[in-house]
C-alpha atoms as a PDB file:
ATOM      1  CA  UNK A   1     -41.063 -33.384 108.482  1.00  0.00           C
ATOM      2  CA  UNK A   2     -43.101 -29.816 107.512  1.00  0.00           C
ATOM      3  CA  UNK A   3     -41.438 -28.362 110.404  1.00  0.00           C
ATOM      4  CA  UNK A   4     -37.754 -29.638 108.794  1.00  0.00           C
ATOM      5  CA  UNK A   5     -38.349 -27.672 106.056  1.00  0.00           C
ATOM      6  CA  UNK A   6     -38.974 -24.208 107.816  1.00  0.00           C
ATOM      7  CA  UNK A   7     -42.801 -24.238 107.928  1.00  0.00           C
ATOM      8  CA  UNK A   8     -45.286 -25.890 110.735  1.00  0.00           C
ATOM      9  CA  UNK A   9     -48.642 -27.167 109.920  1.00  0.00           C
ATOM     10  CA  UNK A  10     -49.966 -24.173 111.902  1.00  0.00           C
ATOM     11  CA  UNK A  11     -48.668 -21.987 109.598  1.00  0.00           C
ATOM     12  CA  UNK A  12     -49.953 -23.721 106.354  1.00  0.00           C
ATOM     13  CA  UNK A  13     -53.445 -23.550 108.083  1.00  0.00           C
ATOM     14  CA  UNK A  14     -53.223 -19.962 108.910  1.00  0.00           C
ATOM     15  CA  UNK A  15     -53.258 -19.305 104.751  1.00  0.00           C
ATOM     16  CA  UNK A  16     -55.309 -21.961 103.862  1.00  0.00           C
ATOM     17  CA  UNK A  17     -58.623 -19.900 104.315  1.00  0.00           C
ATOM     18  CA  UNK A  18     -57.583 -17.608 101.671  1.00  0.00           C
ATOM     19  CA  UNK A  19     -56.965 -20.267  99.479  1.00  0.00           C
ATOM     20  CA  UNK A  20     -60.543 -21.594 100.154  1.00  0.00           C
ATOM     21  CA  UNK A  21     -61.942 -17.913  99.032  1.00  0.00           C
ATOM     22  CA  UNK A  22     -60.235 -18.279  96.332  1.00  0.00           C
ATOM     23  CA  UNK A  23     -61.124 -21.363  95.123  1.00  0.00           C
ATOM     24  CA  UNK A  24     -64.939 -20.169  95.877  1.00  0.00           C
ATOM     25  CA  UNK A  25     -64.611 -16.984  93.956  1.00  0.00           C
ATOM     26  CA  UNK A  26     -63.799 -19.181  90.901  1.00  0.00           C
ATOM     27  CA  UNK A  27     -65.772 -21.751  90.870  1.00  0.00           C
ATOM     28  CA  UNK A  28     -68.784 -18.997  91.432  1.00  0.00           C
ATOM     29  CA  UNK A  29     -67.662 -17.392  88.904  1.00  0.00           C
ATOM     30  CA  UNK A  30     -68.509 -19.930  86.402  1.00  0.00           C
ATOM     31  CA  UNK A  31     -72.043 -19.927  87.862  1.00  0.00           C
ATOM     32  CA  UNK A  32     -72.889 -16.789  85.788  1.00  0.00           C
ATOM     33  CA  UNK A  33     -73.851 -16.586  81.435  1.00  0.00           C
ATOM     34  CA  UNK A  34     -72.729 -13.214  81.195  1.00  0.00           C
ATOM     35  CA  UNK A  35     -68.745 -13.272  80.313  1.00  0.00           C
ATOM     36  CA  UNK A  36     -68.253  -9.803  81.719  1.00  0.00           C
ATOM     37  CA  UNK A  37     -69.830 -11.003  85.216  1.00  0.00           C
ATOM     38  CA  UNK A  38     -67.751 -14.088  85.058  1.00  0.00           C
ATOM     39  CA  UNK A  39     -64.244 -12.162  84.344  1.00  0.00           C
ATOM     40  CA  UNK A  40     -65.213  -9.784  87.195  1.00  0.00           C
ATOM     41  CA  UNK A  41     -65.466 -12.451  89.484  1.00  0.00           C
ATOM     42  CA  UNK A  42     -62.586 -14.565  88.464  1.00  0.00           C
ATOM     43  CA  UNK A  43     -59.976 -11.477  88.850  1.00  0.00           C
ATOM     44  CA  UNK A  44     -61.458 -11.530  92.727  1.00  0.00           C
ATOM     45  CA  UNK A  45     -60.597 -14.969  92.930  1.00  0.00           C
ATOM     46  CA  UNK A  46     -57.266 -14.686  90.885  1.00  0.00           C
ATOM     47  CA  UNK A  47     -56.136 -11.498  93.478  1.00  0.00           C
ATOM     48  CA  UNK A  48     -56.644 -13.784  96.420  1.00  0.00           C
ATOM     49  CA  UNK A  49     -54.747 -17.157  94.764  1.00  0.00           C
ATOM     50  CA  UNK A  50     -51.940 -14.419  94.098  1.00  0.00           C
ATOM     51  CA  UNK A  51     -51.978 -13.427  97.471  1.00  0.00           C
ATOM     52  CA  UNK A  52     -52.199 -16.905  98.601  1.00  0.00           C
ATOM     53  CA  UNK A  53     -48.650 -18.304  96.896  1.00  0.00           C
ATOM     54  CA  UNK A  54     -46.925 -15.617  97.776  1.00  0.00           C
ATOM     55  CA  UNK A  55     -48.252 -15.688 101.424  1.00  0.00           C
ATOM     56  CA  UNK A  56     -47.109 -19.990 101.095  1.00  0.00           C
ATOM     57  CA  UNK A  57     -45.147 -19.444  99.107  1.00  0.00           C
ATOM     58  CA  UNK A  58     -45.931 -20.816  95.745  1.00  0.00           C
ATOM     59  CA  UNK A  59     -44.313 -18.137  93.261  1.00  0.00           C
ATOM     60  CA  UNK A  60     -46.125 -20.574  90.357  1.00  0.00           C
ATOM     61  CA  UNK A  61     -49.669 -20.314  91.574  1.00  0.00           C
ATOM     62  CA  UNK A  62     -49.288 -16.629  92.382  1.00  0.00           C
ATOM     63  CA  UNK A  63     -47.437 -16.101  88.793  1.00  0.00           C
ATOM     64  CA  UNK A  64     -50.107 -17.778  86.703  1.00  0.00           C
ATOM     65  CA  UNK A  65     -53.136 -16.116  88.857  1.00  0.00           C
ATOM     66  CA  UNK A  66     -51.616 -12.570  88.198  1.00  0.00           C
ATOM     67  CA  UNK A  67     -50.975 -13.327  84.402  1.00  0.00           C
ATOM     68  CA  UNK A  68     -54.603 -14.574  84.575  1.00  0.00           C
ATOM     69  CA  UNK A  69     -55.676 -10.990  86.334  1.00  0.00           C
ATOM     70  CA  UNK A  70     -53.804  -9.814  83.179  1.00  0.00           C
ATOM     71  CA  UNK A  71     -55.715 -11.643  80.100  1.00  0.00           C
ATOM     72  CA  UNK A  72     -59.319 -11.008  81.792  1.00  0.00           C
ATOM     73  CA  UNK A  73     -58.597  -7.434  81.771  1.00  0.00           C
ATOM     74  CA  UNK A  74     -57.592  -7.044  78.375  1.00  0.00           C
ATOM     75  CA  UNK A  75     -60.883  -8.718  77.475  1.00  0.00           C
ATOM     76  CA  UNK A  76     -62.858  -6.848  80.051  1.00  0.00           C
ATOM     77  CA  UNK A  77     -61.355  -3.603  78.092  1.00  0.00           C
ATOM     78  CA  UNK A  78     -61.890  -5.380  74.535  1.00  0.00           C
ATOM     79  CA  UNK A  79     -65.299  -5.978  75.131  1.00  0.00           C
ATOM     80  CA  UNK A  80     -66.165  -2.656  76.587  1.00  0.00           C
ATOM     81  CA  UNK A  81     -64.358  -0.855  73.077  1.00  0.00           C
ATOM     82  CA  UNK A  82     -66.690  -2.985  71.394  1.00  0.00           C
ATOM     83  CA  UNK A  83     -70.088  -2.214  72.983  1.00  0.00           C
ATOM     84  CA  UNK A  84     -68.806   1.436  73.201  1.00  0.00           C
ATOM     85  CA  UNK A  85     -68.141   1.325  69.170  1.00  0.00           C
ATOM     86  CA  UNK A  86     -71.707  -0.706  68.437  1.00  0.00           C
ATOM     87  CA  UNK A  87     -73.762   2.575  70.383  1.00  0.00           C
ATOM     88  CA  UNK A  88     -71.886   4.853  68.528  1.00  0.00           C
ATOM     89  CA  UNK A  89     -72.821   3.340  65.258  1.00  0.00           C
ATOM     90  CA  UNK A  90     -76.337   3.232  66.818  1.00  0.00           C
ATOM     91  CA  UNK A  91     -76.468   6.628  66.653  1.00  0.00           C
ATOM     92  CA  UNK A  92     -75.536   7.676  63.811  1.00  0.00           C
ATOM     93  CA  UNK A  93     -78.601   8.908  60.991  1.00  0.00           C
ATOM     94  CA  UNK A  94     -80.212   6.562  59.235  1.00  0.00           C
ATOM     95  CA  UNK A  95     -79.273   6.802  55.073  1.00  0.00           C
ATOM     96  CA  UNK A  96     -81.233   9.832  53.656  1.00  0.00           C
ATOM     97  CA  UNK A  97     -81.480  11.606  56.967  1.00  0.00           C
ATOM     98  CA  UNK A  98     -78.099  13.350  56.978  1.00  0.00           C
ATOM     99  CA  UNK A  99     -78.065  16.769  55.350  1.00  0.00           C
ATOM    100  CA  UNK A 100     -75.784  15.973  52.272  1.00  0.00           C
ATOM    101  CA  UNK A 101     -78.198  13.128  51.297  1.00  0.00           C
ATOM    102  CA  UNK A 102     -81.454  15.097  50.735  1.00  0.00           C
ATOM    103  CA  UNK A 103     -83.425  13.713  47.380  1.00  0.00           C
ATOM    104  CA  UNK A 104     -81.615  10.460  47.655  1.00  0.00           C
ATOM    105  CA  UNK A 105     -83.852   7.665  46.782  1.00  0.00           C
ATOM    106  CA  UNK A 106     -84.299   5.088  49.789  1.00  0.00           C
ATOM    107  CA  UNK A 107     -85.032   1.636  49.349  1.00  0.00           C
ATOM    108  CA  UNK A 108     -84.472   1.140  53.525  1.00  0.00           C
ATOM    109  CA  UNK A 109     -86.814   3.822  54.846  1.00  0.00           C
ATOM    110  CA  UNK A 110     -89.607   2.864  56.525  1.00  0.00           C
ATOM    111  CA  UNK A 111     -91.936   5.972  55.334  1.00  0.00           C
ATOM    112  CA  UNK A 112     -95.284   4.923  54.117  1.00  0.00           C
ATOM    113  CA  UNK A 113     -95.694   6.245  50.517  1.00  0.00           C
ATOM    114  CA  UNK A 114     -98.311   5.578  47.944  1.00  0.00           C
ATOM    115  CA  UNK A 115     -97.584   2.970  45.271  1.00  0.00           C
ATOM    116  CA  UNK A 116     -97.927   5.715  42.532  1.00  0.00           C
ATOM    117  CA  UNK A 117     -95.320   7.800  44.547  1.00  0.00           C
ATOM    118  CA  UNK A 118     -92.703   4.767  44.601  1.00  0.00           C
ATOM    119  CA  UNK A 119     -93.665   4.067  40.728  1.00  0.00           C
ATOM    120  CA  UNK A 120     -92.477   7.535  40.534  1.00  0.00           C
ATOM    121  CA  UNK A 121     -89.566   7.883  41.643  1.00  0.00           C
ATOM    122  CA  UNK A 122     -88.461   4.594  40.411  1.00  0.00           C
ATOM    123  CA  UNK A 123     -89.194   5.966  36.830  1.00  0.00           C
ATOM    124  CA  UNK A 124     -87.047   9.176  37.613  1.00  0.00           C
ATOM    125  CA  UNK A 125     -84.547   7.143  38.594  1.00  0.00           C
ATOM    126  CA  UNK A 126     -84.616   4.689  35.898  1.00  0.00           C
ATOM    127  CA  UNK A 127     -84.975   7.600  33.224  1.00  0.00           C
ATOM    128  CA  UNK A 128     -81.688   9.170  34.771  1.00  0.00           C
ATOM    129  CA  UNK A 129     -79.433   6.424  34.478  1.00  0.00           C
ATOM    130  CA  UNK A 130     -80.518   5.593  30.588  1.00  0.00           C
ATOM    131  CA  UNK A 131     -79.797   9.559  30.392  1.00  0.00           C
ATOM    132  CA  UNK A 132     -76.304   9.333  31.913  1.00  0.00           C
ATOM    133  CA  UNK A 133     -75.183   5.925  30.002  1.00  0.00           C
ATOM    134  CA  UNK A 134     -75.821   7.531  26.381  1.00  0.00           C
ATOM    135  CA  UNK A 135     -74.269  10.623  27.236  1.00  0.00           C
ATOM    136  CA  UNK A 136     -70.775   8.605  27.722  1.00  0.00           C
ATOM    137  CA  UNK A 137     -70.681   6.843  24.750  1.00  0.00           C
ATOM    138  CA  UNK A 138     -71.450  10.317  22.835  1.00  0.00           C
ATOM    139  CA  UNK A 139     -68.801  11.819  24.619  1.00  0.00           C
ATOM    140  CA  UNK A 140     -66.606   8.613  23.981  1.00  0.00           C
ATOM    141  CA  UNK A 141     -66.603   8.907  20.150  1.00  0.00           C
ATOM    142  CA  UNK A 142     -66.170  12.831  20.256  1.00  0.00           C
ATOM    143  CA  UNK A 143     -62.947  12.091  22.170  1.00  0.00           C
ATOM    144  CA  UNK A 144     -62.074   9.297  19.582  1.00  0.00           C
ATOM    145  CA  UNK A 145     -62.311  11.975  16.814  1.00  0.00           C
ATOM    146  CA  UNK A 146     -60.249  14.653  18.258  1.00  0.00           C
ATOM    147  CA  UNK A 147     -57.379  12.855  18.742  1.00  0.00           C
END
């Protein structure tokens, strides 16, 4: 009957070991926590089941493992982006470090300073802001009478 339709039993056989790779880089791949491991691993498996239907043929199988080849990358590529953008922000100064930021009070930093220091500077601050909200009303009713 297989040999009615154009293909022997031999000849199935033949491809059949590259469909058992296949099948073994997949279900490997699912051995492994690490998505970007697992993605690597599947593509191998999804090249050979591409190679496989079209060597049977079975457009469908070889169609949905390339698509598949497809959708891992794009993740592999997402992820990698991501990690890429995360060490970049790694880098960058910690607030009051950069050069424009000199004086600036810094609740975050992990400097050891005296609790007469901190009392300080938390009165400077304090005293500034009091200093800067009656200034605007002032300025608020000198407006008000000019107009």
């Amino acid at each position: 009957m297989l040999s009615a339709l154009g293909v022997t039993f031999v000849e199935i056989l033949k491809n059949e070991w590259l469909g058992i790779i296949a099948s073994a880089f997949v279900l490997v791949s699912f051995l492994f926590s690490k998505q970007t491991i697992t993605r690597l691993i599947n593509i191998c498996g999804c090249v050979a089941f591409v190679i496989y239907g079209i060597l049977l043929p079975a457009y469908s199988t070889a169609f949905m493992n390339a698509a598949l080849i497809v959708v891992h990358i794009v993740f592999l590529v997402k992820d990698y982006l991501a990690k890429k953008k995360a060490k970049q922000q790694e880098a960058l100064p910690v607030s009051g470090e950069r050069d424009g930021d000199k004086g600036v009070f810094d609740l975050t930093s992990s400097e050891e300073t005296s609790d007469d220091d901190s009392a300080a500077e938390t009165k400077k601050i304090s005293d500034e802001i009091s200093y800067e909200n009656e200034q605007q009303p002032q300025e608020a009713v000198a407006k008000s009478n000019n107009d």
